[in-house]
N, C-alpha and C. Protein backbone atom coordinates (compact mmCIF):
# COMPACT_ATOMS: atom_id res chain seq x y z
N UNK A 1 -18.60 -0.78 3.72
CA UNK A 1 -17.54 -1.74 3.57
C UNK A 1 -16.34 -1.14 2.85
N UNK A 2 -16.63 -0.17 1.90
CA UNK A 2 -15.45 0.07 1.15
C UNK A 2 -14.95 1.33 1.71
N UNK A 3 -15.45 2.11 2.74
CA UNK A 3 -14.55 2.93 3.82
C UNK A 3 -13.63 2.11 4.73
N UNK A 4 -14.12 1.02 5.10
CA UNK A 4 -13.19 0.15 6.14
C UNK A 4 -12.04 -0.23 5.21
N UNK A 5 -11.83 -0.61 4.28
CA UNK A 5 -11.47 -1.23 3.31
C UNK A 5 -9.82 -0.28 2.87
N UNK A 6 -10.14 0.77 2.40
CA UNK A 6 -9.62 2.62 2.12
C UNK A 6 -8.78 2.41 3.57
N UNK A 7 -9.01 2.64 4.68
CA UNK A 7 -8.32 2.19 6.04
C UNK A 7 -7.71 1.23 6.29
N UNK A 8 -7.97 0.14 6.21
CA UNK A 8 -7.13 -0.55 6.14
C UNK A 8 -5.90 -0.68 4.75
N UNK A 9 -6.14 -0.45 4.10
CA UNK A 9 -4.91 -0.18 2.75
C UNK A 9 -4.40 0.46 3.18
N UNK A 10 -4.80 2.47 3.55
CA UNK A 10 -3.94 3.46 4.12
C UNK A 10 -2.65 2.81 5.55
N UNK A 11 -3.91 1.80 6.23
CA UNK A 11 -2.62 1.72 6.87
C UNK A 11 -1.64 1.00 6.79
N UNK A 12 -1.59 -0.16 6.12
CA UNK A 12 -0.74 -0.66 5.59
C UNK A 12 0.39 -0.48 4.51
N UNK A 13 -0.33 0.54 3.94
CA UNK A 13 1.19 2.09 3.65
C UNK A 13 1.88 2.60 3.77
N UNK A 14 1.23 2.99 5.43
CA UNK A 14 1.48 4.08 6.59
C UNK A 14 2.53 3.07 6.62
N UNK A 15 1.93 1.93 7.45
CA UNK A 15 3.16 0.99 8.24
C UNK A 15 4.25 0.70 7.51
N UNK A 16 4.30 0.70 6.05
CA UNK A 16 5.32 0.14 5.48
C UNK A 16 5.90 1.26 4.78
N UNK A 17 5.43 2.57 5.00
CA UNK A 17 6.23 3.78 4.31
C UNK A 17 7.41 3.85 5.61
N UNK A 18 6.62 3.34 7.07
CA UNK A 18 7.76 3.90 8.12
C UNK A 18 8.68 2.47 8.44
N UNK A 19 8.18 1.60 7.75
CA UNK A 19 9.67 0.29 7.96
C UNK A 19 10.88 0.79 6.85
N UNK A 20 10.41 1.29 5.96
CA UNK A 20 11.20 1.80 4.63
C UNK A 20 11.52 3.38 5.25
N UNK A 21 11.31 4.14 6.04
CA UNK A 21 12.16 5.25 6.66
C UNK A 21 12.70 4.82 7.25
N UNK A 22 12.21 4.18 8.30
CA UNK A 22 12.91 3.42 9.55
C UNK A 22 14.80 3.06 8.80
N UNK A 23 14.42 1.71 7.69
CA UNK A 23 15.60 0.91 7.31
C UNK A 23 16.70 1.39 6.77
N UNK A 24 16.23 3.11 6.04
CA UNK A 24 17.00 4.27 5.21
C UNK A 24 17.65 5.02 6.26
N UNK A 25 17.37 4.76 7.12
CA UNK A 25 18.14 5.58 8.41
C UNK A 25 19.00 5.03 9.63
N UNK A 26 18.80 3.63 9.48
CA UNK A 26 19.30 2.73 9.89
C UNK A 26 20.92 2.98 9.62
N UNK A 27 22.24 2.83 10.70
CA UNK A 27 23.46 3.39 10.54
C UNK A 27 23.68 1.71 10.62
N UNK A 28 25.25 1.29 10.02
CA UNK A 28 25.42 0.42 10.15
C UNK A 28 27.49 0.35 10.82
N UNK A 29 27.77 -0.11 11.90
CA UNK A 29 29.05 -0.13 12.46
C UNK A 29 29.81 -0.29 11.12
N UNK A 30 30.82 0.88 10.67
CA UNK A 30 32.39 0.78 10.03
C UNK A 30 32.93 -0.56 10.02
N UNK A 31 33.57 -1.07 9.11
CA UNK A 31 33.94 -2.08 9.12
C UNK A 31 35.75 -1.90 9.84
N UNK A 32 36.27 -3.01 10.85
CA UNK A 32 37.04 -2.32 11.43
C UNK A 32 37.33 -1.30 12.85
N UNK A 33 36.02 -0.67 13.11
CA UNK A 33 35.51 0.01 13.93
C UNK A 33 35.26 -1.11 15.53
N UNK A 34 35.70 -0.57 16.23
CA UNK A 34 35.98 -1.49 17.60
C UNK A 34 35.30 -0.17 18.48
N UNK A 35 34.87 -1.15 19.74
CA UNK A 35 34.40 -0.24 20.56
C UNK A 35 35.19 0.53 21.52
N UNK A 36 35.30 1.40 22.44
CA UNK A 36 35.89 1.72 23.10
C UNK A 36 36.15 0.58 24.23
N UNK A 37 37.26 0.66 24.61
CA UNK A 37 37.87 -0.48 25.65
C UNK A 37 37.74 0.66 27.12
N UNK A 38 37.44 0.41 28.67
CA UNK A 38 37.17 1.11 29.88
C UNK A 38 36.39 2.26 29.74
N UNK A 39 35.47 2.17 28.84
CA UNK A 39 34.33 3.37 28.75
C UNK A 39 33.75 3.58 30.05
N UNK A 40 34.06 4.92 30.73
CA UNK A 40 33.23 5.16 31.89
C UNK A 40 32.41 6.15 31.18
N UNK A 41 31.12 5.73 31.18
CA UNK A 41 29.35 6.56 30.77
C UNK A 41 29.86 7.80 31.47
N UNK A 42 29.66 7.55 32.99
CA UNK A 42 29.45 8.66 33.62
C UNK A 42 30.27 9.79 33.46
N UNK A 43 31.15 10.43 32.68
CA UNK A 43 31.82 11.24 32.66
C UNK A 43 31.15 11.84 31.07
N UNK A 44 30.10 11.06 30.47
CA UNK A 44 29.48 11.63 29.37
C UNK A 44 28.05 12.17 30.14
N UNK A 45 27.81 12.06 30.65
CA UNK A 45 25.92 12.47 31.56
C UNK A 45 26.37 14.07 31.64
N UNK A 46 25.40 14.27 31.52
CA UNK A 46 25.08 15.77 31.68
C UNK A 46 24.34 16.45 29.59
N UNK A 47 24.72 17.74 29.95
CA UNK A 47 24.00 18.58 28.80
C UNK A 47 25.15 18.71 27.99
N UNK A 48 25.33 18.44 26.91
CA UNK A 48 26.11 18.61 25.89
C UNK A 48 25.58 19.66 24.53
N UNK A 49 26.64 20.77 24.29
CA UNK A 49 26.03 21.38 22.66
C UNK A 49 26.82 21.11 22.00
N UNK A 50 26.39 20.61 20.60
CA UNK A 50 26.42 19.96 19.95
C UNK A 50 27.26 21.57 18.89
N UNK A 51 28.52 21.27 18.41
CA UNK A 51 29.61 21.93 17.78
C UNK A 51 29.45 21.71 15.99
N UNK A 52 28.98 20.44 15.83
CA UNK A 52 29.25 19.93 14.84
C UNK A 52 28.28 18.65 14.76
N UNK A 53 27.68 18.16 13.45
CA UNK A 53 27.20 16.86 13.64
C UNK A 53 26.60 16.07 12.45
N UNK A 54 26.24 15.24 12.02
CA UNK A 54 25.65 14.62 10.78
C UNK A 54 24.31 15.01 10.75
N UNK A 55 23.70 15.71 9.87
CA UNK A 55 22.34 16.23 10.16
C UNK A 55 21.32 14.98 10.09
N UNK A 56 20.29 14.61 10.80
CA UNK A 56 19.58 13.49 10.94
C UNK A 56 18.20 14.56 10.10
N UNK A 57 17.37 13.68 9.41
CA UNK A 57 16.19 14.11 9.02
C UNK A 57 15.12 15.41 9.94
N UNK A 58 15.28 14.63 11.85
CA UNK A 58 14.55 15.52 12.26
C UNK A 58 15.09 16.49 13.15
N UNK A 59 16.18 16.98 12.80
CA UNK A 59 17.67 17.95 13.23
C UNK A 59 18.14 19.35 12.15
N UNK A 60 17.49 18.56 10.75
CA UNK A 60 17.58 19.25 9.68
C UNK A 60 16.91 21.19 9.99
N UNK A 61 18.18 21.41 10.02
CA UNK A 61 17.38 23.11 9.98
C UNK A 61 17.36 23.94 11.46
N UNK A 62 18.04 22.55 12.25
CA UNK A 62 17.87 23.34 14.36
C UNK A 62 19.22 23.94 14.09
N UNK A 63 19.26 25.35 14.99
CA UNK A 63 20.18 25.76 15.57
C UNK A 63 20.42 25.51 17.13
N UNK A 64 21.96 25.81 17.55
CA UNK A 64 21.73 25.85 18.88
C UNK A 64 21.30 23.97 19.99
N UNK A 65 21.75 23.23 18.92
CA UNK A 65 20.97 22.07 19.11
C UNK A 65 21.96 21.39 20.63
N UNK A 66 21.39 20.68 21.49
CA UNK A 66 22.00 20.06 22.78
C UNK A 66 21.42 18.50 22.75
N UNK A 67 22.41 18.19 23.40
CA UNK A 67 21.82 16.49 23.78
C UNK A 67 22.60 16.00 25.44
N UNK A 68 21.54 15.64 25.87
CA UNK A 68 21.64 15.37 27.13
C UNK A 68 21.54 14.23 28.18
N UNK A 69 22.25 13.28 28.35
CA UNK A 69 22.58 12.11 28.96
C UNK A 69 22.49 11.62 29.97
N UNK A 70 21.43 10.92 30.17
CA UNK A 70 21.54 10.76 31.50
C UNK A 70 21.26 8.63 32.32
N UNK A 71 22.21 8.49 32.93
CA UNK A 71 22.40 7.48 33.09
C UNK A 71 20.73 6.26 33.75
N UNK A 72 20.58 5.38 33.41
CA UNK A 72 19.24 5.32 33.91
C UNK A 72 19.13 3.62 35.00
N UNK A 73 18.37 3.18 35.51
CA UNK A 73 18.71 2.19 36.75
C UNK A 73 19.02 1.18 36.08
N UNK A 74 18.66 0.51 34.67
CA UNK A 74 18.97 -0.25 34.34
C UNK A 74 20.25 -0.36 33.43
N UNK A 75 21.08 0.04 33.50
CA UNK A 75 22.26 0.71 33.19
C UNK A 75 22.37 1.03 31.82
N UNK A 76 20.87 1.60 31.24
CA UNK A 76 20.71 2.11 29.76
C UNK A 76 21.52 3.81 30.09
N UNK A 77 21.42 4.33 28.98
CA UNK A 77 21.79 5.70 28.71
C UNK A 77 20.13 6.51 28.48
N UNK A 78 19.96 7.28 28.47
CA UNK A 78 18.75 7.98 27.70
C UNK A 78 19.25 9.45 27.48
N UNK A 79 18.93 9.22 26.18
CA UNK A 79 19.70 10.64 25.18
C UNK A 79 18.33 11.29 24.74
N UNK A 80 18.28 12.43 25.04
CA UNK A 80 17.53 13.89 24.49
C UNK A 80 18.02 15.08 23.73
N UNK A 81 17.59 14.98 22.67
CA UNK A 81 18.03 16.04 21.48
C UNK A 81 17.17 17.16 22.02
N UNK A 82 17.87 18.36 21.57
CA UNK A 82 16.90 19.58 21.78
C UNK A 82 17.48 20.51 20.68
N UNK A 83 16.38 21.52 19.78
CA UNK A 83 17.03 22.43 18.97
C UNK A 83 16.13 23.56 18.69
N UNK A 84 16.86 24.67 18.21
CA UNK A 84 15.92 25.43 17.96
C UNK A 84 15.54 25.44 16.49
N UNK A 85 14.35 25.81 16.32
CA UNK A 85 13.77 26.19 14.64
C UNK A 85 13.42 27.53 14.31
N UNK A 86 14.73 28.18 13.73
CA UNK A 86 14.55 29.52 13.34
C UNK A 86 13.20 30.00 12.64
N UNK A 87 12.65 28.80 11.84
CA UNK A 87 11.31 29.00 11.04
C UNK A 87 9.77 28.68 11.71
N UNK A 88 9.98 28.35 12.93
CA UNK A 88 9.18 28.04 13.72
C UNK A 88 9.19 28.97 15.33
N UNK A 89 10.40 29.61 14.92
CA UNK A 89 10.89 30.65 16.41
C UNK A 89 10.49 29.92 17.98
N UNK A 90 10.24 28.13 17.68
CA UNK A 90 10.58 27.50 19.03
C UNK A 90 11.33 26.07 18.74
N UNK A 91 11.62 26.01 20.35
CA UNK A 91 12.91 24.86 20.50
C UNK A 91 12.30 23.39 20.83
């Protein structure tokens, strides 16, 4: 009983260590900040490298990093980060 017990606590840790990463990472719109007015997506799709950028927790430390756009049927976007890890010698 008191192994089930140890498990269930852990995960209720787990779960609430990642609502509390989750909420710390959470960006919130500029106040003032308006969206773009005739945004055509499609002229953003394709492979993009990334010049410059706000380092995100799991970005921290990539070189060489790309993100890549691609338009999807339900007229979402789907974005893919890619980078390399000099300390890991893969991407």
């Amino acid at each position: 009983m008191k192994t089930r017990d140890y498990i269930i606590g852990g995960s209720i840790l787990a779960a609430g260590g990642l609502i509390a990463a989750a909420y710390k990472m959470r960006r919130e719109i500029p106040k003032g900040a308006e969206p773009v007015k005739n945004f055509d997506a499609n002229r953003y799709m394709g492979r993009w490298f990334e010049i410059a950028r706000m380092d995100y927790m799991w970005e921290k430390g990539l070189t060489d990093t790309t993100a890549e756009y691609t338009l999807q049927d339900d007229g979402s976007i789907q974005v893919i980060n890619r980078g390399f890890d000099p300390k890991k010698g893969n991407g």
